[in-house]
Structures are given as C-alpha cells and as structure tokens.
N, C-alpha and C. Protein backbone atom coordinates (compact mmCIF):
# COMPACT_ATOMS: atom_id res chain seq x y z
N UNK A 1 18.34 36.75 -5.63
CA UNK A 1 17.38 37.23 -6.61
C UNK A 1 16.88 36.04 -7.44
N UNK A 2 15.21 36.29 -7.54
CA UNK A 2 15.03 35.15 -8.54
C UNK A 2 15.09 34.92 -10.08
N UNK A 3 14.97 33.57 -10.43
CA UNK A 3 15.42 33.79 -11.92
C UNK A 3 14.45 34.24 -12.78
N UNK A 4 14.65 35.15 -14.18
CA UNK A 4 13.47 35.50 -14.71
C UNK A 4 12.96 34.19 -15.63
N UNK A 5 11.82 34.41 -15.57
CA UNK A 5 10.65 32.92 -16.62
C UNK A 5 11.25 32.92 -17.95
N UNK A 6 11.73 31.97 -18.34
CA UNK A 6 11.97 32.33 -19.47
C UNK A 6 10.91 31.64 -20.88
N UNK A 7 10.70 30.98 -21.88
CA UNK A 7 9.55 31.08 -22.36
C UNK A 7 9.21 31.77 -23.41
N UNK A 8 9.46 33.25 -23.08
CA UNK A 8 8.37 34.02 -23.62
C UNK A 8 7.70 33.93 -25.07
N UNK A 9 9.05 33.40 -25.74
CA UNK A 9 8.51 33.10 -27.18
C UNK A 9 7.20 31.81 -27.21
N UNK A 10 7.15 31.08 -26.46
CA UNK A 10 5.97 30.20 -26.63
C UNK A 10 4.91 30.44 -25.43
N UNK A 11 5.11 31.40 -25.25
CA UNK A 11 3.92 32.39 -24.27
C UNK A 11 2.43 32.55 -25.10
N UNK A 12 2.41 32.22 -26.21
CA UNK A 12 0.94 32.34 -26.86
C UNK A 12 0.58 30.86 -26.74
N UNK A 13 1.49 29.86 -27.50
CA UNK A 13 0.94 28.94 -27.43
C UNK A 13 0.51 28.01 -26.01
N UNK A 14 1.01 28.42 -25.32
CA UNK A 14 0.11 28.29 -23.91
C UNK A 14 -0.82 28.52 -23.40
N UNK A 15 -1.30 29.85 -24.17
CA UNK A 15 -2.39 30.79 -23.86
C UNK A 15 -3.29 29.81 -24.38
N UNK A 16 -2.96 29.63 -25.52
CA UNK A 16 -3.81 28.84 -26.61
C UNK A 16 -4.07 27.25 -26.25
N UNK A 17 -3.17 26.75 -25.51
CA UNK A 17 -3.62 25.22 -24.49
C UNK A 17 -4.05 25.38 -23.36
N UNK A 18 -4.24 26.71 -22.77
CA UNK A 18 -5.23 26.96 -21.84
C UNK A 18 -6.84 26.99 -22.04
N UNK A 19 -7.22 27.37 -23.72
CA UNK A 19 -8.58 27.55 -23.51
C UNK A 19 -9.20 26.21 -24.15
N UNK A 20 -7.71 25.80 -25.38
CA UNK A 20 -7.76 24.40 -25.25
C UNK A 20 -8.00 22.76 -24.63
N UNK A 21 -7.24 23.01 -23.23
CA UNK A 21 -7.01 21.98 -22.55
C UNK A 21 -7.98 20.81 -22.48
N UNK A 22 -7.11 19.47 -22.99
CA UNK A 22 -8.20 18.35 -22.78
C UNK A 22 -8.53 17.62 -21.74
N UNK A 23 -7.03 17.98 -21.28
CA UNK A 23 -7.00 16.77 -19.72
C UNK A 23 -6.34 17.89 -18.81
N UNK A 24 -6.86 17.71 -17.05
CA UNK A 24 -6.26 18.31 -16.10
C UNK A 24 -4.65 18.20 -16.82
N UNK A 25 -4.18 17.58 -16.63
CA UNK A 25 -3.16 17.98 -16.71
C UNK A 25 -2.47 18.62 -17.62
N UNK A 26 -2.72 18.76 -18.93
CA UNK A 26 -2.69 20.01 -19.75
C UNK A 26 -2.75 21.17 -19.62
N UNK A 27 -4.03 21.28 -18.54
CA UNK A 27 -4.26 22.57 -18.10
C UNK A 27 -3.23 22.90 -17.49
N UNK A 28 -2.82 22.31 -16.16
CA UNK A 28 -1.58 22.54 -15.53
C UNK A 28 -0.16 23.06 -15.70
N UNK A 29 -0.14 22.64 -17.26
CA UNK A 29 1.35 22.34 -18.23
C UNK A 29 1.19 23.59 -18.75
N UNK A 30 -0.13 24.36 -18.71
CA UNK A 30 -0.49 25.39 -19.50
C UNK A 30 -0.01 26.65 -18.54
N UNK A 31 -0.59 26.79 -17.37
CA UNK A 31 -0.71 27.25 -16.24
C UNK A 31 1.24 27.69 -15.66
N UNK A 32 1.73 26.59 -15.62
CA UNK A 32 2.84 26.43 -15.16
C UNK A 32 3.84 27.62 -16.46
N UNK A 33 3.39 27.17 -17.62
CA UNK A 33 4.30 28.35 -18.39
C UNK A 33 3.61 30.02 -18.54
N UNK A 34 2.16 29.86 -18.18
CA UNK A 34 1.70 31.05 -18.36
C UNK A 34 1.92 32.44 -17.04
N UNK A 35 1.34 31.71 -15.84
CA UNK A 35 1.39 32.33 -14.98
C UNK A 35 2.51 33.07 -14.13
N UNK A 36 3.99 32.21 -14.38
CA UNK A 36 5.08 32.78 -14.40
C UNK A 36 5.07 34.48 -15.19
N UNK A 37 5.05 34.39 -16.75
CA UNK A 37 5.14 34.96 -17.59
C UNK A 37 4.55 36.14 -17.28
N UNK A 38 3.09 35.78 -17.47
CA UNK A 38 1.89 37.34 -17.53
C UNK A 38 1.72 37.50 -16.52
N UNK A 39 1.81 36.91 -14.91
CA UNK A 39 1.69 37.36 -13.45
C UNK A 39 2.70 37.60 -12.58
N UNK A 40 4.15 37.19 -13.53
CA UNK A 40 4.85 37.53 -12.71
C UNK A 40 5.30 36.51 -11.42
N UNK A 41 4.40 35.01 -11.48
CA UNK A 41 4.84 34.32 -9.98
C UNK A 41 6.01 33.67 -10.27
N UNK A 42 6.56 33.39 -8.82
CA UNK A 42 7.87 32.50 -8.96
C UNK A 42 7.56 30.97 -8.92
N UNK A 43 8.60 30.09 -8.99
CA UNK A 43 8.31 28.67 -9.38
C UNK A 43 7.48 28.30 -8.52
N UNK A 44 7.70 28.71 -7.16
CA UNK A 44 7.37 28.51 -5.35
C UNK A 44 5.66 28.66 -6.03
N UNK A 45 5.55 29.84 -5.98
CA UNK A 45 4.04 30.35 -6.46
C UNK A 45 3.23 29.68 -7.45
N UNK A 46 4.02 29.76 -8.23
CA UNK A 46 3.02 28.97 -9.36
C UNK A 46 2.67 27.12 -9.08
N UNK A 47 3.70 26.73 -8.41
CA UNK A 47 3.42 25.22 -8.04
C UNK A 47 2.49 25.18 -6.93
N UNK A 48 2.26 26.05 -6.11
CA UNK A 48 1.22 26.22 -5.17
C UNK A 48 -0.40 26.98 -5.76
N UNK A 49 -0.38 27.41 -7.09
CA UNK A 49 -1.53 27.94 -7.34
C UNK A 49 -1.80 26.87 -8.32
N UNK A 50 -1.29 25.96 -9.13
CA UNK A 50 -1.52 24.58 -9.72
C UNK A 50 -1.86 23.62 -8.88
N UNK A 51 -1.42 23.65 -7.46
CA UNK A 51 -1.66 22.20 -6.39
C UNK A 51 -0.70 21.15 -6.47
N UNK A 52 0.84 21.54 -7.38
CA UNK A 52 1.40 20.77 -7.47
C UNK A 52 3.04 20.74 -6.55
N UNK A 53 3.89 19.90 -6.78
CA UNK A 53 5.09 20.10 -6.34
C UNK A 53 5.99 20.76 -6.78
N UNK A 54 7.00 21.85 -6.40
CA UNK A 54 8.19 22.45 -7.16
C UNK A 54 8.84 22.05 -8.33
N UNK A 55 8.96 20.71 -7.82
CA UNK A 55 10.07 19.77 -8.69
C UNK A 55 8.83 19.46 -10.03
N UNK A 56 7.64 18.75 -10.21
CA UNK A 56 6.65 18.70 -11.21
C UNK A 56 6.24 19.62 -11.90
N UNK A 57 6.19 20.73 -10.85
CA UNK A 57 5.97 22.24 -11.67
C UNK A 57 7.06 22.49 -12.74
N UNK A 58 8.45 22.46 -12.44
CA UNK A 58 9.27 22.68 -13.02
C UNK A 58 9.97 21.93 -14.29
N UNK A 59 9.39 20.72 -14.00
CA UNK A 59 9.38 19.51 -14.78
C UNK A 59 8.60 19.73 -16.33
N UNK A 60 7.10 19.97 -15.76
CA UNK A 60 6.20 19.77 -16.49
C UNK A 60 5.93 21.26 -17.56
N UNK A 61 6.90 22.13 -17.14
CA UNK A 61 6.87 23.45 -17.64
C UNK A 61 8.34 23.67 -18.75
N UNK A 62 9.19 22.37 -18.02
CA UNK A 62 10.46 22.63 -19.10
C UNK A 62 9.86 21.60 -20.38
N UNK A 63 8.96 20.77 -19.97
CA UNK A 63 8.52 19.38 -21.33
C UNK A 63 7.74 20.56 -22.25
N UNK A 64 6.85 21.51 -21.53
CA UNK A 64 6.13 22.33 -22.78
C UNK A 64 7.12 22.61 -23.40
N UNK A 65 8.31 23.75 -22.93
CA UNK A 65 9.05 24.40 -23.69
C UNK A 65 9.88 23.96 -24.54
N UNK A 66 10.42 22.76 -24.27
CA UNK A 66 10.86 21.64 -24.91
C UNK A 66 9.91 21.09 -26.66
N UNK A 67 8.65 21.23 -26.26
CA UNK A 67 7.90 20.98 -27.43
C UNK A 67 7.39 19.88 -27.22
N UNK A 68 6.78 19.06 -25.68
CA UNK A 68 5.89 18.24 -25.32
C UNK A 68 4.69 18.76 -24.70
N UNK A 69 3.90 17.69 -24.82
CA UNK A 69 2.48 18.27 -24.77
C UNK A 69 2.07 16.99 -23.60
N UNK A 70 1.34 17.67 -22.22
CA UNK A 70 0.88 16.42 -21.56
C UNK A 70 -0.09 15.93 -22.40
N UNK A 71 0.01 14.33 -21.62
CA UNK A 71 -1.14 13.87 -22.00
C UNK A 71 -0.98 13.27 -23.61
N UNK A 72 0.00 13.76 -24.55
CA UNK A 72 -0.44 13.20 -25.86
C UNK A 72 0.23 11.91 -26.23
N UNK A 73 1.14 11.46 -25.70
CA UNK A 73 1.31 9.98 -25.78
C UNK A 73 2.46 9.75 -26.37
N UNK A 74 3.22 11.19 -26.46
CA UNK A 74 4.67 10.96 -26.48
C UNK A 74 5.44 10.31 -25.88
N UNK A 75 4.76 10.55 -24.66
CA UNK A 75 6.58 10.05 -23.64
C UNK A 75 5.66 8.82 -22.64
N UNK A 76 6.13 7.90 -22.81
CA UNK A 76 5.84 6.32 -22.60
C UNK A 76 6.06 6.59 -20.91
N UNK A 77 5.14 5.64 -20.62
CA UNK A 77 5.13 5.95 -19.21
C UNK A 77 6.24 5.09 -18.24
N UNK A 78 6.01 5.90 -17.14
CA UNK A 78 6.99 4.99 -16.43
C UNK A 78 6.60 3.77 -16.30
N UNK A 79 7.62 2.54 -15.89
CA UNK A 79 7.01 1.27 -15.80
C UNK A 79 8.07 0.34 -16.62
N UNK A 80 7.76 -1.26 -16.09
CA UNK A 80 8.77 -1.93 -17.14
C UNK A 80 9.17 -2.34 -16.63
N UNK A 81 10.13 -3.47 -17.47
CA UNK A 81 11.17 -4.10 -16.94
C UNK A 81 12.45 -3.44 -17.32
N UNK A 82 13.13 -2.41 -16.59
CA UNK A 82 14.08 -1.39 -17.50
C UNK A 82 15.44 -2.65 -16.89
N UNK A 83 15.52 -3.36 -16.46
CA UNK A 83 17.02 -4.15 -15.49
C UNK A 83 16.87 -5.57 -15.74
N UNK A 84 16.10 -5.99 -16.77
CA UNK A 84 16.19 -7.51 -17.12
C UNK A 84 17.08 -7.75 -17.78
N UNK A 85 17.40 -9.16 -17.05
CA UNK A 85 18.26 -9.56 -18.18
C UNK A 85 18.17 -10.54 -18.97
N UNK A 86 17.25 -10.68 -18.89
CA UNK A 86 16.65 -11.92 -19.90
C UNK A 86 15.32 -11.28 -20.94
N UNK A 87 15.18 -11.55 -21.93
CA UNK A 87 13.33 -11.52 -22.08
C UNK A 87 12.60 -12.33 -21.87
N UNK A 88 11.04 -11.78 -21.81
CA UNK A 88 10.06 -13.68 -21.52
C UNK A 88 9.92 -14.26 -21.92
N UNK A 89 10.48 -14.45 -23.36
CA UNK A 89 10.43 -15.09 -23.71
C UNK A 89 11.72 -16.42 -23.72
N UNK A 90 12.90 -15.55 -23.37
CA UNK A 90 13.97 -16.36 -23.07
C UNK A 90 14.13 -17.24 -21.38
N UNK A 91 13.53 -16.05 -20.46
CA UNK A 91 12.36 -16.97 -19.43
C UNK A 91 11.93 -17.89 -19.62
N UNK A 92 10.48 -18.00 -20.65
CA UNK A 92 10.06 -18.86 -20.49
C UNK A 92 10.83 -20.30 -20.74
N UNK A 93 11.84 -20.10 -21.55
CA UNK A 93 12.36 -21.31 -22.29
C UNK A 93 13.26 -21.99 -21.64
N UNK A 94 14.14 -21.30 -20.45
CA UNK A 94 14.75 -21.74 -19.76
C UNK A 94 13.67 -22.75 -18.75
N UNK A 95 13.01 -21.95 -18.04
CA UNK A 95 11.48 -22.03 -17.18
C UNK A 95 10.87 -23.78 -17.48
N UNK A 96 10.56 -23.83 -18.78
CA UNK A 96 9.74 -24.73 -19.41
C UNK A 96 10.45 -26.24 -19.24
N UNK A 97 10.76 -26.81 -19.35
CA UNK A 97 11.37 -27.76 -18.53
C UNK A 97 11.02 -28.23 -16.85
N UNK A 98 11.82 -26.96 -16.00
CA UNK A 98 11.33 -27.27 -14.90
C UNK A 98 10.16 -27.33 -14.74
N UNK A 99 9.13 -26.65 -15.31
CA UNK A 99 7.84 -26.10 -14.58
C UNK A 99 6.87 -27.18 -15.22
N UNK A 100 7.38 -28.39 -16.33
CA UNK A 100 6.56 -29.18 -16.99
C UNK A 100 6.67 -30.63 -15.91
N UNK A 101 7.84 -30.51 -15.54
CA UNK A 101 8.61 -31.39 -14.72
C UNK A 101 7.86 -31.57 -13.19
N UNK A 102 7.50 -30.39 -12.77
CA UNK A 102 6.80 -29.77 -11.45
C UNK A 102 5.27 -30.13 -12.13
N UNK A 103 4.70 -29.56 -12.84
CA UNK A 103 3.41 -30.04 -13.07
C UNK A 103 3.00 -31.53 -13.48
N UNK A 104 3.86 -32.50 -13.59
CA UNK A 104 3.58 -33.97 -13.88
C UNK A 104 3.74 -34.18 -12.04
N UNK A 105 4.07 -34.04 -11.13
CA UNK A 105 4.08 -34.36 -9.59
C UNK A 105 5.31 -34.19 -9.12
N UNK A 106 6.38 -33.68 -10.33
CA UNK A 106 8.04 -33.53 -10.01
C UNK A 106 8.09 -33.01 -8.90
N UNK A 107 9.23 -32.64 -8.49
CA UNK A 107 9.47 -31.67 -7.36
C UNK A 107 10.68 -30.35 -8.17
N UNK A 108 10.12 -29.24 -8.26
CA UNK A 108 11.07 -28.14 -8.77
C UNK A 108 11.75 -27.53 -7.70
N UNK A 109 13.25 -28.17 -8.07
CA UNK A 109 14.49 -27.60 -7.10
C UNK A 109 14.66 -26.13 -7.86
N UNK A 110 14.70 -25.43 -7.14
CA UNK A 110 14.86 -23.81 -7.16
C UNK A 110 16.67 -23.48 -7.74
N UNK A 111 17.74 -25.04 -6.72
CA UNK A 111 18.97 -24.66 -7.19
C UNK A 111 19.40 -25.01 -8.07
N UNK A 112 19.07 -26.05 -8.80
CA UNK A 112 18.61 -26.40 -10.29
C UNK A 112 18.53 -25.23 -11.25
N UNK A 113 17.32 -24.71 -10.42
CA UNK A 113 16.78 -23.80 -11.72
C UNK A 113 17.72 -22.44 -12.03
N UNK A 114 18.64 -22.41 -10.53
CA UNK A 114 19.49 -21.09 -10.83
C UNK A 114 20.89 -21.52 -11.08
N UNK A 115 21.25 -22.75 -11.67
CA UNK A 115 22.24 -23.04 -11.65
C UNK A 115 22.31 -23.10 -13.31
N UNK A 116 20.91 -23.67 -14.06
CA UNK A 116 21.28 -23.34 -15.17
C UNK A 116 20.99 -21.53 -15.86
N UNK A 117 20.25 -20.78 -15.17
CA UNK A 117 20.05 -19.19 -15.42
C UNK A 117 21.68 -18.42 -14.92
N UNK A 118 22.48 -19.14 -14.24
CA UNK A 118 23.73 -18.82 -14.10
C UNK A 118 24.55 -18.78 -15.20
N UNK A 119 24.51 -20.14 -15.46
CA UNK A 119 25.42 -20.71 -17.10
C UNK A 119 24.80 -20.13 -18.35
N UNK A 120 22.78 -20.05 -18.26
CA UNK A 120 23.09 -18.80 -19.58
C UNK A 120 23.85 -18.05 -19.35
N UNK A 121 23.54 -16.96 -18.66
CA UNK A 121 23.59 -15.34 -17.78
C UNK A 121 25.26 -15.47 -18.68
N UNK A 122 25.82 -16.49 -18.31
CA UNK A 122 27.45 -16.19 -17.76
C UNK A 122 27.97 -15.51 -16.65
N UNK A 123 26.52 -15.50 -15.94
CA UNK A 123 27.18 -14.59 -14.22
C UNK A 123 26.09 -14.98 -13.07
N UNK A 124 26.86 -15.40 -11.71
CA UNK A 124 25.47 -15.45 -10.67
C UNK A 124 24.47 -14.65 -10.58
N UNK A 125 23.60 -14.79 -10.82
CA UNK A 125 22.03 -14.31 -10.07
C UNK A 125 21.58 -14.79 -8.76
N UNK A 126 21.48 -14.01 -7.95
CA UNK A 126 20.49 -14.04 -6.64
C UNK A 126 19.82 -14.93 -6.79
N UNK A 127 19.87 -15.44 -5.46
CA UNK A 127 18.46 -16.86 -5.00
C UNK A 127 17.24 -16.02 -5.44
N UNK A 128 17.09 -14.82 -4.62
CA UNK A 128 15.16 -13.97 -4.62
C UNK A 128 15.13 -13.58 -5.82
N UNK A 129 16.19 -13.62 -7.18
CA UNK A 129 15.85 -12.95 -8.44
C UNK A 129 15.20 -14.37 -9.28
N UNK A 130 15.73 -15.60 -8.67
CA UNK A 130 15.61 -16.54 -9.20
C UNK A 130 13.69 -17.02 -8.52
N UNK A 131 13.42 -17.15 -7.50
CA UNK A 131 12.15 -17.02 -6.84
C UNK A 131 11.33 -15.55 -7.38
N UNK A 132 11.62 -14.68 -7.74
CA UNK A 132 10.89 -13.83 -8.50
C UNK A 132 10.48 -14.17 -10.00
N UNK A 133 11.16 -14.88 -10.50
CA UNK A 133 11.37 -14.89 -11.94
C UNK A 133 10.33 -16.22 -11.70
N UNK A 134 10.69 -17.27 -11.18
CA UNK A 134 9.22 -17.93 -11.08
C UNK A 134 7.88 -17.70 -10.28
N UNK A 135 7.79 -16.59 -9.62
CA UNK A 135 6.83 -15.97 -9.74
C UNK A 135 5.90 -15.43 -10.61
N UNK A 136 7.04 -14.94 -11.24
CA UNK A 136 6.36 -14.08 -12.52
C UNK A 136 5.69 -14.84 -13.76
N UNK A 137 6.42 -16.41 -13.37
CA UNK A 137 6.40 -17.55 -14.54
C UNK A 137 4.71 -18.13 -14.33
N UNK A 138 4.44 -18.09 -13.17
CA UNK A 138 3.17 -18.65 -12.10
C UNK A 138 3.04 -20.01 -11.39
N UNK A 139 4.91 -19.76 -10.98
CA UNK A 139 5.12 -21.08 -10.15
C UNK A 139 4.96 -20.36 -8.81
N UNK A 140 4.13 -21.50 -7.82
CA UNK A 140 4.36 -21.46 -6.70
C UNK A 140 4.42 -22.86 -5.36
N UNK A 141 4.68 -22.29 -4.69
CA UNK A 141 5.38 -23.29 -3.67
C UNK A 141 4.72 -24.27 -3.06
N UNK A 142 3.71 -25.23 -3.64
CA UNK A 142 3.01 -26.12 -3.13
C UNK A 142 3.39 -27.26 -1.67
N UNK A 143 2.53 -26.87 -1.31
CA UNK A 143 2.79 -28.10 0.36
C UNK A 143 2.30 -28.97 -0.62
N UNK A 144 2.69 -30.52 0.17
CA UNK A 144 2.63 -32.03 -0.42
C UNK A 144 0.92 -32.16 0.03
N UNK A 145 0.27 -33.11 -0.69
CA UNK A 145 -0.85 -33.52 -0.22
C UNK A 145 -0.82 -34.50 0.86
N UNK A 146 -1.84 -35.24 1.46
CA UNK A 146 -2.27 -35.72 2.64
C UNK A 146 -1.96 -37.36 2.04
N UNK A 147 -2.08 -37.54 0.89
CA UNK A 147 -1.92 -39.13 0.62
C UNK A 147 -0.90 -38.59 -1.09
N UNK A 148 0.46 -40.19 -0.70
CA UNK A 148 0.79 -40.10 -2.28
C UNK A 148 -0.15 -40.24 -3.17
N UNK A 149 0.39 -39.90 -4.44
CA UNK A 149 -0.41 -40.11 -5.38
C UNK A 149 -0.49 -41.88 -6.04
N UNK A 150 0.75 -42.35 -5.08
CA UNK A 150 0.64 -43.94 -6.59
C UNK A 150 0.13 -44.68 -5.07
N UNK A 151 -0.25 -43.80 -3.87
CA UNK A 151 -0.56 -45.07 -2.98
C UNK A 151 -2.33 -45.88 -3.02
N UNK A 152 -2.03 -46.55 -2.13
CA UNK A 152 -3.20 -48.05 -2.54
C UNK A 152 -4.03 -47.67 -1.35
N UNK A 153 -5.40 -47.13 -1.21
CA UNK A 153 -5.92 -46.67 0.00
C UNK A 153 -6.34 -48.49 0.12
N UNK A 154 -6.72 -49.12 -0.59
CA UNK A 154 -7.65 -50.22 -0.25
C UNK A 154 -6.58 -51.47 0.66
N UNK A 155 -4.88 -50.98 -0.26
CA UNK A 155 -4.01 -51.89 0.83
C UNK A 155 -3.93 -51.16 2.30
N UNK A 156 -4.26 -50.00 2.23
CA UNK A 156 -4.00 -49.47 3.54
C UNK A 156 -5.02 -50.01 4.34
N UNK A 157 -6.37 -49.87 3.94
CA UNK A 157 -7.53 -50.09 5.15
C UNK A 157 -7.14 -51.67 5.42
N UNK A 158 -6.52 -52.87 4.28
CA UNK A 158 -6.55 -53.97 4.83
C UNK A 158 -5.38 -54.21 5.97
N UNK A 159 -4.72 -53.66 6.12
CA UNK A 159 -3.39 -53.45 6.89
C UNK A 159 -3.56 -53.04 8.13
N UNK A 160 -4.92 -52.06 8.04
CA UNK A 160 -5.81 -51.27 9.67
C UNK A 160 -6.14 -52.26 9.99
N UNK A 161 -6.89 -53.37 9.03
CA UNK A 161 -8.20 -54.05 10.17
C UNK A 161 -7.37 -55.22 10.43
N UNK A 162 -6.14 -55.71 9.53
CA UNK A 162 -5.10 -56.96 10.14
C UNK A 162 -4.36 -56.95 10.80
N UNK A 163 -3.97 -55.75 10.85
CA UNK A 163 -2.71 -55.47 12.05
C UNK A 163 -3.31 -55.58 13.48
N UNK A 164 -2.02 -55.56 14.68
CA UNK A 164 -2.66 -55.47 15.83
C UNK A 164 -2.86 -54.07 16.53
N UNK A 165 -3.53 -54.07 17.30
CA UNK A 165 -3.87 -52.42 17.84
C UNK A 165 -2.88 -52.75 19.01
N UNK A 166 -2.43 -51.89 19.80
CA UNK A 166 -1.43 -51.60 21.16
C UNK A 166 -2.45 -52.00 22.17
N UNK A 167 -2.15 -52.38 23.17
CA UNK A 167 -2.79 -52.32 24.34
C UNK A 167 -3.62 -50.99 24.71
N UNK A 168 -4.41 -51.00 25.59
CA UNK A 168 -4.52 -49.33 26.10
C UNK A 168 -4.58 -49.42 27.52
N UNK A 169 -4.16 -50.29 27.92
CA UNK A 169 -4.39 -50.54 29.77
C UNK A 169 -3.09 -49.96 30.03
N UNK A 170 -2.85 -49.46 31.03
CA UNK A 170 -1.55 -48.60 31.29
C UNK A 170 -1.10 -49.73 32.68
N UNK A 171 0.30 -49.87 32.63
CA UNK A 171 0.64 -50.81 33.26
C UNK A 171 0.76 -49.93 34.49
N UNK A 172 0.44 -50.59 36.41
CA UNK A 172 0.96 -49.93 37.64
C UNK A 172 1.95 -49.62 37.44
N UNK A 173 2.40 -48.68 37.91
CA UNK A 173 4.15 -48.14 38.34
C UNK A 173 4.48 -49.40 39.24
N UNK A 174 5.72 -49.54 39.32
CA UNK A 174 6.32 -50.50 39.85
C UNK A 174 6.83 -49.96 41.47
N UNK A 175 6.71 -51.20 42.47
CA UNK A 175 6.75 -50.40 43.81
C UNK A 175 8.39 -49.51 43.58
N UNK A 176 9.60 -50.06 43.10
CA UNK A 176 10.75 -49.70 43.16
C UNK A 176 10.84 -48.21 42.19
N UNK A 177 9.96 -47.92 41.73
CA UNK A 177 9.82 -46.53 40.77
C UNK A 177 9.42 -45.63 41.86
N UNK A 178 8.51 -45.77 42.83
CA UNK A 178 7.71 -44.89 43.76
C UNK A 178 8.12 -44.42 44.39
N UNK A 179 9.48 -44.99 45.38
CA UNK A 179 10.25 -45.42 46.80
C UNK A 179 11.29 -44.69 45.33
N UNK A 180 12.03 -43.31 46.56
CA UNK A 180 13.28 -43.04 46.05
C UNK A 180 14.07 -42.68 47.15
C-alpha cells in the first residue's frame, strides 16, 4: 500500500506558488506538493506529470515542506572545492617560487614541487594531485625550443662555413665483402 502525501498543512501555500511561480522550477516544487494532495497521484505519477525523476520529485517536494523555496538562493549550489586541502591562496605561495623559477627559463621539477606540499601537508599527496594543482596554478608542460637561449647563432654559422663537410662519394665494396 502506498504512503499517504503528507503536507497538507502547507497545501495552500503551494497553491499560492503555483499561480505565483517565477522560474520553471518553482512551478515544479509547486506541482510536486500539490498534485499528490488535491489529485490524489503517487510519487511514480506525479514525477512523470512534472517530467521529472522519482528521486528529484521527492527531493524537491521534501525542500518545500521543509520551508525552501526553488530558485531563491538559499541553498548554494553544488560545486567547489569541498576536499582541498590547501586554499589558493596557500597554493599559490607554496607555487610561487617554483613557477617564478620556471618562468625566468628554469626547469620546474614536479618532485620538488611535491616534496615540499608533502612537508606542509604533513602527509603524501599524489603525483596527479600535485600536476593538477599546477594546472590549476596555469603551469604547463613546455617542450624546449629549437635553439638555447644564451647560444651564439653568429659562432655557429662561422663553425658551418670553417669546418670540413664529409665526403659524399661512397666508397666500392671491397672484392672480399662480395665473395662469401
């Protein structure tokens, strides 16, 4: 047997965010406590005459009764960093060093960088948490360029035209290479 709607005491004020409603989804929130009530549908029903899921229907119908309202900016949305363990600002400060170090032509060792986020922490962190975190910083993994930076192009070309070039005549095979 199914369960009866329960509600009823805030059965008007639903009525009353029905003719109200600002945003779809209000309407919905409206819908979900009303239509139970004055029609009689079950959860099954009413989440299928909203367009929504069981579990949202049921969700979004216990937040009315509760005394939330979609849409009004109570309840902070999902999202975030809910599992950091640092802030960015404590990021950045660790960060700042290497990444000043890397932008003068350094080279930023990655095990470096997680060796001191270890010794804050007081506990290992993951290699990919450590490559995420400079991600997020807006380091990334540069290939080397085509020429150093402190080299001398003008000693190089004099070095092309003084040096000797190789032969290019290819020597005969020798008769004793041929004969096996």
């Amino acid at each position: 047997m199914a369960r009866v709607a329960r509600g009823g005491d805030r059965v008007e004020e639903a009525r009353q965010m029905l003719v109200g409603a600002k945003t779809l989804e209000q309407l919905r929130q409206a819908q979900s406590v009303v239509l139970p009530l004055d029609y009689g549908l079950s959860l099954e029903q009413t989440a299928r005459v909203i367009g929504r899921s069981i579990p949202w229907t049921s969700r979004i119908r216990n937040r009315f009764l509760s005394g939330e309202t979609a849409g009004d900016g109570q309840r902070q949305s999902r999202g975030g960093r809910r599992r950091q363990l640092m802030t960015p600002e404590e990021e950045t400060a660790i960060l700042a060093p290497f990444l000043d170090h890397a932008s003068t032509g350094g080279i930023l060792v990655v095990g470096q960088v997680k060796e001191r986020i270890d010794a804050q922490l007081k506990r290992p962190m993951a290699l990919s948490s450590v490559y995420n975190l400079l991600h997020r910083h807006g380091w990334r993994k540069l290939a080397p360029d085509k020429c150093h930076p402190q080299s001398d192009p003008q000693a190089q070309e004099d070095w092309k035209k003084n040096s000797q070039k190789p032969s290019r005549k290819r020597k005969p095979p020798s008769p004793s290479s041929t004969q096996s």
